[in-house]
PDB file of N, CA and C in Angstrom:
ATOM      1  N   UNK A   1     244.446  14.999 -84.717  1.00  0.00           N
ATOM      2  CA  UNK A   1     243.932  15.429 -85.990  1.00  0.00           C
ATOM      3  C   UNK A   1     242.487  15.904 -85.807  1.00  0.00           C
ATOM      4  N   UNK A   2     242.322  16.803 -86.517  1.00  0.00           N
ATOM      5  CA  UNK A   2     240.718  17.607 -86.204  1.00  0.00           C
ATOM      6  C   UNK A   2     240.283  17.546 -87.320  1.00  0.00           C
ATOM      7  N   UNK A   3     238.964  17.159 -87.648  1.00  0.00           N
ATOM      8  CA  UNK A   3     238.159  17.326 -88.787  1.00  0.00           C
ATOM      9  C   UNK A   3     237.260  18.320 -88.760  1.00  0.00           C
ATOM     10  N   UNK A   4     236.921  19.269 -89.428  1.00  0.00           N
ATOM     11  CA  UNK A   4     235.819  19.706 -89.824  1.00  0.00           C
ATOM     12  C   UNK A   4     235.023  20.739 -88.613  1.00  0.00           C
ATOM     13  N   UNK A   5     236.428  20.800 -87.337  1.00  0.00           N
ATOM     14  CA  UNK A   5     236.000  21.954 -86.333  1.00  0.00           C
ATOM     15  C   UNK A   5     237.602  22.340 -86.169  1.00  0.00           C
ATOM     16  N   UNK A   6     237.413  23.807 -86.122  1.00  0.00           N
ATOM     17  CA  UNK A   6     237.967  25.373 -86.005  1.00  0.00           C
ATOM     18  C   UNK A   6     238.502  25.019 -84.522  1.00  0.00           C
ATOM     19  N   UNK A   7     239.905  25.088 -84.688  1.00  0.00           N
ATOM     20  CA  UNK A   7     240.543  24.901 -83.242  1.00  0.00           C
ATOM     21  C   UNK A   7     240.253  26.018 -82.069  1.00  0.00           C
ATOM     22  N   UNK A   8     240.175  25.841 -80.556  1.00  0.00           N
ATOM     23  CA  UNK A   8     239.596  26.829 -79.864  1.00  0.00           C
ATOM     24  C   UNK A   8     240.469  27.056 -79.128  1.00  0.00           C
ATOM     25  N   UNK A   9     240.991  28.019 -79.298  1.00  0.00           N
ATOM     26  CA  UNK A   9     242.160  28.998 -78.285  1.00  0.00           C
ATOM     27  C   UNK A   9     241.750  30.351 -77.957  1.00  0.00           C
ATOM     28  N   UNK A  10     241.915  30.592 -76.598  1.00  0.00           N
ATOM     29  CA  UNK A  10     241.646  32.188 -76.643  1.00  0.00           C
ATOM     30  C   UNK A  10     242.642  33.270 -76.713  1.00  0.00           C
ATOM     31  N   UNK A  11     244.265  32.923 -76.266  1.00  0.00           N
ATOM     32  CA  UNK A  11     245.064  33.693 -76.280  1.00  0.00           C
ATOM     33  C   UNK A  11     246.246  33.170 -77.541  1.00  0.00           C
ATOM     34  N   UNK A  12     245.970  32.747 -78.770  1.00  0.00           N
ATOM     35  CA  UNK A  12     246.820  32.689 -79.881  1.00  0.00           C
ATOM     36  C   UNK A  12     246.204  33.251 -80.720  1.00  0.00           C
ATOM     37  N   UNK A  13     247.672  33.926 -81.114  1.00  0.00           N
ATOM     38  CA  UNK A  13     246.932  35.276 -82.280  1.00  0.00           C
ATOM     39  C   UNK A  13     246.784  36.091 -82.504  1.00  0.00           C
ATOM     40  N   UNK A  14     246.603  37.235 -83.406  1.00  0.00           N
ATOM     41  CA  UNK A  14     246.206  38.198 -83.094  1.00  0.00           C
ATOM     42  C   UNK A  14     244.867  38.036 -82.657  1.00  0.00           C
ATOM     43  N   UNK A  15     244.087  38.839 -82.113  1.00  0.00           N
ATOM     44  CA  UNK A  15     242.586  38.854 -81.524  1.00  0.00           C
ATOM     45  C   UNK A  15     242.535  38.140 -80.506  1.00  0.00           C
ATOM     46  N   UNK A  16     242.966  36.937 -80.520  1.00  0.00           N
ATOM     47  CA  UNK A  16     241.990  35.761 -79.546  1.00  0.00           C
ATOM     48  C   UNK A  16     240.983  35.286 -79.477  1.00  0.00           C
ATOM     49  N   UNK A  17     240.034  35.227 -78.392  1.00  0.00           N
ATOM     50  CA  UNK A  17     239.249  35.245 -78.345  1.00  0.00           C
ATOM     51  C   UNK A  17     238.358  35.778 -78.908  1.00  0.00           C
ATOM     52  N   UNK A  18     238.092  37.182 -80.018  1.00  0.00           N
ATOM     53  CA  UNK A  18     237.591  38.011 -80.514  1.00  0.00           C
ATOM     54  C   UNK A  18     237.270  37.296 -82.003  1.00  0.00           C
ATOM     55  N   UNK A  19     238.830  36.737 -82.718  1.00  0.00           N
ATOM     56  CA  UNK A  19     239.335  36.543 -83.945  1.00  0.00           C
ATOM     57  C   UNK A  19     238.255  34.957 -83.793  1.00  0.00           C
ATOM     58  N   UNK A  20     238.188  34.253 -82.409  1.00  0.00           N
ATOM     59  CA  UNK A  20     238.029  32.549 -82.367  1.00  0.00           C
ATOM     60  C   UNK A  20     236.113  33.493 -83.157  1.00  0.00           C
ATOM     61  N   UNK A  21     235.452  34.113 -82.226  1.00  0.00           N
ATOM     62  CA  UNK A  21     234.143  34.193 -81.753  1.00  0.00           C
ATOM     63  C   UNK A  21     233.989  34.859 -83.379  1.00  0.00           C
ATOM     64  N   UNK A  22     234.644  35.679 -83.684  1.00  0.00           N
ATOM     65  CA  UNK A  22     233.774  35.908 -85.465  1.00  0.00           C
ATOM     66  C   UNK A  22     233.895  35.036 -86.430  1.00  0.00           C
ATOM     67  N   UNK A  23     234.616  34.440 -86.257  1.00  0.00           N
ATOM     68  CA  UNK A  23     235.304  33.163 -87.357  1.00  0.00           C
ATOM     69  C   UNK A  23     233.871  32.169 -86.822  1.00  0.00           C
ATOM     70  N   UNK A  24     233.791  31.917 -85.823  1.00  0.00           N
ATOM     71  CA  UNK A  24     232.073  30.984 -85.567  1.00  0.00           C
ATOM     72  C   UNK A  24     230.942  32.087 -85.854  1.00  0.00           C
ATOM     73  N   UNK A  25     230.979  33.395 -85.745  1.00  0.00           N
ATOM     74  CA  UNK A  25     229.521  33.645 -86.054  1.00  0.00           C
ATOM     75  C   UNK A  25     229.215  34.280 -87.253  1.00  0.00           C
ATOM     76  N   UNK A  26     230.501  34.532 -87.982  1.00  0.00           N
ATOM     77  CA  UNK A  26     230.446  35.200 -89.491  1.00  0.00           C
ATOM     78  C   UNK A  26     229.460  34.323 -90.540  1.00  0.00           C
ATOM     79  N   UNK A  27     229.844  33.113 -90.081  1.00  0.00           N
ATOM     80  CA  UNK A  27     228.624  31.891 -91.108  1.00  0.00           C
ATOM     81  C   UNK A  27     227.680  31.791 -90.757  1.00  0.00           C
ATOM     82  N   UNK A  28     226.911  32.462 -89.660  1.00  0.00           N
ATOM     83  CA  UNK A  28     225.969  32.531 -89.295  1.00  0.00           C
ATOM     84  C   UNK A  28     225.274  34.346 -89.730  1.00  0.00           C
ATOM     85  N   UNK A  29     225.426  34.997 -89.361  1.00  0.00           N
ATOM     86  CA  UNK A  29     225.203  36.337 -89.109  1.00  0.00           C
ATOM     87  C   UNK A  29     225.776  37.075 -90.371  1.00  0.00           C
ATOM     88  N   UNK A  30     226.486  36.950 -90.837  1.00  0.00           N
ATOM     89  CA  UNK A  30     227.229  37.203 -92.380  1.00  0.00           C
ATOM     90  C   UNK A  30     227.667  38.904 -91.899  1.00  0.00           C
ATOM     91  N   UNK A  31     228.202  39.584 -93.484  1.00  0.00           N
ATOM     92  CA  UNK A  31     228.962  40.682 -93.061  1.00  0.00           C
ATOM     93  C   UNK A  31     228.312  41.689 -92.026  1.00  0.00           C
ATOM     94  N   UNK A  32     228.729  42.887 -91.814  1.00  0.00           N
ATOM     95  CA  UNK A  32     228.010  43.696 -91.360  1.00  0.00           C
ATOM     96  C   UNK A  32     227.414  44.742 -92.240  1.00  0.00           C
ATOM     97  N   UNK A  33     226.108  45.542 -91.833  1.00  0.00           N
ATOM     98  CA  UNK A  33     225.546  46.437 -93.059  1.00  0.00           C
ATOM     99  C   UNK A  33     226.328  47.493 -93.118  1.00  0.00           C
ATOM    100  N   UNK A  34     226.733  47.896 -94.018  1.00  0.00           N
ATOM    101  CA  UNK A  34     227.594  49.288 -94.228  1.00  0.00           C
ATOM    102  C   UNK A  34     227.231  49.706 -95.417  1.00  0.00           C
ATOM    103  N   UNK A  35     227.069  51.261 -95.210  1.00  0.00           N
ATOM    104  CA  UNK A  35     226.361  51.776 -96.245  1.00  0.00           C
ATOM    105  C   UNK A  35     225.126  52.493 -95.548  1.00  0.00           C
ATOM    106  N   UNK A  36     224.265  53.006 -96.783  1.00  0.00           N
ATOM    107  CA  UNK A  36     223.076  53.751 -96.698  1.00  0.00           C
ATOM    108  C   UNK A  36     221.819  52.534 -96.289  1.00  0.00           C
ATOM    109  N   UNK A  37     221.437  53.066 -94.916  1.00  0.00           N
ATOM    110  CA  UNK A  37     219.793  52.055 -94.807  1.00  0.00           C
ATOM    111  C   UNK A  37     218.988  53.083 -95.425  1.00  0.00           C
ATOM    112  N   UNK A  38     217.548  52.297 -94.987  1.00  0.00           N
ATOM    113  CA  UNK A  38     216.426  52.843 -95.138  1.00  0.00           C
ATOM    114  C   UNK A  38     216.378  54.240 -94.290  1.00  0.00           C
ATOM    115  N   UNK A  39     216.357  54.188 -93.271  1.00  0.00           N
ATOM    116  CA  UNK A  39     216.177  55.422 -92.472  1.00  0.00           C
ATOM    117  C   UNK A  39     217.478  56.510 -92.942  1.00  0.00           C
ATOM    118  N   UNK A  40     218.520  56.651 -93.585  1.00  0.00           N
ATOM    119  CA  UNK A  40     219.085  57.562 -94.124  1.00  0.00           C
ATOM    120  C   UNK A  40     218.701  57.943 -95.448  1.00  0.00           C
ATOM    121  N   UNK A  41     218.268  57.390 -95.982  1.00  0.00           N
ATOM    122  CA  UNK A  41     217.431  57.852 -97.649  1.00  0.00           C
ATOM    123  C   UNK A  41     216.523  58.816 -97.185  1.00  0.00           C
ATOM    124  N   UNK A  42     216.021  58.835 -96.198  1.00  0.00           N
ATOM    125  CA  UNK A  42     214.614  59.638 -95.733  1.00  0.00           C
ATOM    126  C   UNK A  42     215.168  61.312 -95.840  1.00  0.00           C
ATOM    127  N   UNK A  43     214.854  62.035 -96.624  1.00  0.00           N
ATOM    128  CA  UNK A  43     214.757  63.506 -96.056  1.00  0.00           C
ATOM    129  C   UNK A  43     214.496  64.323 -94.646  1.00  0.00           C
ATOM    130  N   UNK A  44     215.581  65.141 -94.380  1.00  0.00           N
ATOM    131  CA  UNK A  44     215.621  65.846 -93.040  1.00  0.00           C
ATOM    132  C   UNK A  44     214.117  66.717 -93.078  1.00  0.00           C
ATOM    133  N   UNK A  45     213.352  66.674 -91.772  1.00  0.00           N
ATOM    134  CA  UNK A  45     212.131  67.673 -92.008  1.00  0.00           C
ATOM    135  C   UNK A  45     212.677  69.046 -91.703  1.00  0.00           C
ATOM    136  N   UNK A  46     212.118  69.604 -91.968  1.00  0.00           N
ATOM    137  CA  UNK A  46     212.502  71.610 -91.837  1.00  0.00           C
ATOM    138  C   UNK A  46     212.230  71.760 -90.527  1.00  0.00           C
ATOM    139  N   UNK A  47     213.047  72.241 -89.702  1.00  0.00           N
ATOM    140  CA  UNK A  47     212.405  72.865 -88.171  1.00  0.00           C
ATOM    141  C   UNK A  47     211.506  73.881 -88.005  1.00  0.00           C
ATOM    142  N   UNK A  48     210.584  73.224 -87.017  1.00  0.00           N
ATOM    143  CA  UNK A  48     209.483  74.210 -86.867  1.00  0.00           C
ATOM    144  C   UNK A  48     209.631  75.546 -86.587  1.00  0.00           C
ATOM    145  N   UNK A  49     208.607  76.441 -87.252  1.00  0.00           N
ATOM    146  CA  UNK A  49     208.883  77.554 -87.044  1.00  0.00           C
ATOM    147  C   UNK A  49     208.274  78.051 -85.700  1.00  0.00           C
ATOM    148  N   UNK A  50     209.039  78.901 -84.765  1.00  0.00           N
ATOM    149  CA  UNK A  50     209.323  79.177 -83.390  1.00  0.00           C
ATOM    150  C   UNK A  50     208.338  79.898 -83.179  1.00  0.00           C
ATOM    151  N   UNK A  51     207.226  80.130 -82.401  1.00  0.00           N
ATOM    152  CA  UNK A  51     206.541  81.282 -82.222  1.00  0.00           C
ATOM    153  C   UNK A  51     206.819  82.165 -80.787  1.00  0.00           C
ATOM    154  N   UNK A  52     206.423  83.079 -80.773  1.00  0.00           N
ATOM    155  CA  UNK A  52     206.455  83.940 -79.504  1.00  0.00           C
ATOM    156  C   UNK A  52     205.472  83.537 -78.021  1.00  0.00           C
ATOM    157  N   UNK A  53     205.602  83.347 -77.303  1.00  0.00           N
ATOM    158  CA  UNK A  53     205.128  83.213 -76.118  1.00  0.00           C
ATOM    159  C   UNK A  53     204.270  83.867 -75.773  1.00  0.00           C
ATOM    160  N   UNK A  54     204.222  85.438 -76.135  1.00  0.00           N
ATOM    161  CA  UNK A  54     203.831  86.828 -75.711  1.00  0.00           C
ATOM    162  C   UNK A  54     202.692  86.750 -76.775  1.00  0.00           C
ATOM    163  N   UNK A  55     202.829  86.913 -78.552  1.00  0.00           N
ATOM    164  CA  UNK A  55     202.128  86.876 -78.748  1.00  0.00           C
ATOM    165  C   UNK A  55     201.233  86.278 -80.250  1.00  0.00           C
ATOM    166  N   UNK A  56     202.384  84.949 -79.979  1.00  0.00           N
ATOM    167  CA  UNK A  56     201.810  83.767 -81.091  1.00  0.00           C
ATOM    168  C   UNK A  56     202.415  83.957 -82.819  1.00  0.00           C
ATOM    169  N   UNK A  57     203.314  84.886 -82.295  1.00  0.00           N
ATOM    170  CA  UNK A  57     203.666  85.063 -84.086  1.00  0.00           C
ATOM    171  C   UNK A  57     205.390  84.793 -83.846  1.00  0.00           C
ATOM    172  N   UNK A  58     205.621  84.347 -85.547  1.00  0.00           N
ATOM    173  CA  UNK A  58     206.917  84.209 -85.519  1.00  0.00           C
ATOM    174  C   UNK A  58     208.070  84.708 -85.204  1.00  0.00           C
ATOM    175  N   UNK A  59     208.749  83.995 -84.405  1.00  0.00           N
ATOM    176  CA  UNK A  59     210.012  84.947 -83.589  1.00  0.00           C
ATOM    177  C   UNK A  59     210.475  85.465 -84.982  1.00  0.00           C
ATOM    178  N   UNK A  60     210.861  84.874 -85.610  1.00  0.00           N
ATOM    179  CA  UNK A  60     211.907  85.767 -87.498  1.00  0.00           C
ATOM    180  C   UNK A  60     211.064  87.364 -87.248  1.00  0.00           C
ATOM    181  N   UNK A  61     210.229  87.478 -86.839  1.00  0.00           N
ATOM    182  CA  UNK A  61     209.540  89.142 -86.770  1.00  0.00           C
ATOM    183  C   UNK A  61     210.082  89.895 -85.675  1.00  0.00           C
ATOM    184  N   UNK A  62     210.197  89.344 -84.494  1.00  0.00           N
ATOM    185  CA  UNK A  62     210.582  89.992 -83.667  1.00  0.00           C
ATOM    186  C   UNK A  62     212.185  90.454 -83.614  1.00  0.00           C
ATOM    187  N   UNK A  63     211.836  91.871 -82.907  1.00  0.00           N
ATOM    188  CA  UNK A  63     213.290  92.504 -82.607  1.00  0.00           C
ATOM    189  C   UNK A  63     213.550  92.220 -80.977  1.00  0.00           C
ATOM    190  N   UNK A  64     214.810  91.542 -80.873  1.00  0.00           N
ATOM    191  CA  UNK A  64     215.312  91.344 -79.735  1.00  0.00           C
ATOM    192  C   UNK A  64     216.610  92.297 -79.117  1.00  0.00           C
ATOM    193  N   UNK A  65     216.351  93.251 -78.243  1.00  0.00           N
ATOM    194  CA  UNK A  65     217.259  94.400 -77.614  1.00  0.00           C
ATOM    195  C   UNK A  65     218.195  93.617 -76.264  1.00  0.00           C
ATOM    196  N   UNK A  66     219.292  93.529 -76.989  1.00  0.00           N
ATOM    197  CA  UNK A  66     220.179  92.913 -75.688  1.00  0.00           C
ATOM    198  C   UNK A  66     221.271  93.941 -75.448  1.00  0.00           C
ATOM    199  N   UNK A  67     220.938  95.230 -75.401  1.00  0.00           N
ATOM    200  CA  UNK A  67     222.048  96.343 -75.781  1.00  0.00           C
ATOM    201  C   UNK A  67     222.088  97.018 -73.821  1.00  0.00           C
ATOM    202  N   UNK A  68     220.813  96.634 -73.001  1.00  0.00           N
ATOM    203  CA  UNK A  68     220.440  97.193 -72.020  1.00  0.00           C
ATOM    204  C   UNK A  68     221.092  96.083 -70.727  1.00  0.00           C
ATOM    205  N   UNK A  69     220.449  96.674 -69.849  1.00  0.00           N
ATOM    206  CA  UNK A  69     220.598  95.680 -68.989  1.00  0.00           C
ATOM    207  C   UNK A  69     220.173  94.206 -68.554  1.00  0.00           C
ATOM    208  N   UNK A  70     218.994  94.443 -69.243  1.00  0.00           N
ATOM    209  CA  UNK A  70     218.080  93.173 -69.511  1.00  0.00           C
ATOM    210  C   UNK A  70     217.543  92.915 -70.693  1.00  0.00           C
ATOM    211  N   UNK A  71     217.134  91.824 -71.373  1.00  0.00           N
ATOM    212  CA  UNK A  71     216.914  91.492 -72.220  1.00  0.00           C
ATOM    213  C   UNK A  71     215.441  92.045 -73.111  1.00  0.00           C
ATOM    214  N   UNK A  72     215.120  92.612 -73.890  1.00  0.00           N
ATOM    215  CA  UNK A  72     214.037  93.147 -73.986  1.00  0.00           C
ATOM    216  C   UNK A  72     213.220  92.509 -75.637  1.00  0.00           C
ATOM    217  N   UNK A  73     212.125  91.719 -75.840  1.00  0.00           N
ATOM    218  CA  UNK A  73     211.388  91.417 -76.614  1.00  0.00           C
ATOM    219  C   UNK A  73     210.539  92.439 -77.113  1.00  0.00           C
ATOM    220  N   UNK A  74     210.625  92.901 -78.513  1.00  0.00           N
ATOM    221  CA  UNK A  74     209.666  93.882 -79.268  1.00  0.00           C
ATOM    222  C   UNK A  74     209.164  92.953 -79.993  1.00  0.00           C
ATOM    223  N   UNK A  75     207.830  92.522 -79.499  1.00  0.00           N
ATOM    224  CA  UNK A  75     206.497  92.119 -80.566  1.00  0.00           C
ATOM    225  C   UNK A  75     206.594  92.754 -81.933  1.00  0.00           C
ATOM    226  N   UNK A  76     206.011  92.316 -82.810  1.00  0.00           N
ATOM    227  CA  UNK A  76     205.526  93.091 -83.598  1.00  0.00           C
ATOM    228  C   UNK A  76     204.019  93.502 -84.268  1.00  0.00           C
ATOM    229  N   UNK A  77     203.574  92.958 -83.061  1.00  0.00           N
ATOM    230  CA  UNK A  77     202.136  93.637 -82.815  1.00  0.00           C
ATOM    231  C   UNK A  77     201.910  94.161 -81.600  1.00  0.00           C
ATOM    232  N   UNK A  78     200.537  95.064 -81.561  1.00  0.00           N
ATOM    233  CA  UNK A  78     200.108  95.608 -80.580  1.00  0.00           C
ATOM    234  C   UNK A  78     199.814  95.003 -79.409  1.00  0.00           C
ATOM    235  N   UNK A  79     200.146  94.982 -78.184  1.00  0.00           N
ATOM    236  CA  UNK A  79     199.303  93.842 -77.275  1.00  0.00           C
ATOM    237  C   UNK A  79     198.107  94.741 -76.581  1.00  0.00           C
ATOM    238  N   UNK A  80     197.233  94.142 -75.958  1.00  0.00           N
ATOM    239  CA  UNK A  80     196.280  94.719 -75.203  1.00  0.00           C
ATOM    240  C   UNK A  80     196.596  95.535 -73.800  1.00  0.00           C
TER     241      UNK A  80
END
């Protein structure tokens, strides 16, 4: 006769060992969080806008020619 402790088997059951080990730590540790945390309430930031290498302004300006053999970058400013 057992009082007041959870019999310990590992292979009866469904689970086993799995079913023995949450049944001891569920009264401890309680459900799991499911749902929205803190860090998902937060708003996505906007991705930075890309600049050119060549000459510091936003790629959205530039025309890119991939019609050739090689790839060709049109600024849309003058360079020196």
């Amino acid at each position: 006769m057992m009082h007041g402790k959870i019999p310990f088997s590992f292979g009866t059951g469904p689970g086993g060992f799995t079913a023995w080990l949450n049944g001891r730590l569920f009264p401890i540790l309680g459900p799991p969080p499911v749902g929205l945390s803190g860090s998902d309430l937060l708003r996505a930031q906007p991705a930075p806008v890309r600049v050119c290498p060549v000459c510091s302004q936003p790629m959205d300006q530039h025309d890119i020619d991939r019609s050739g053999e090689r790839t060709q970058l049109h600024c849309p400013v003058d360079l020196p």
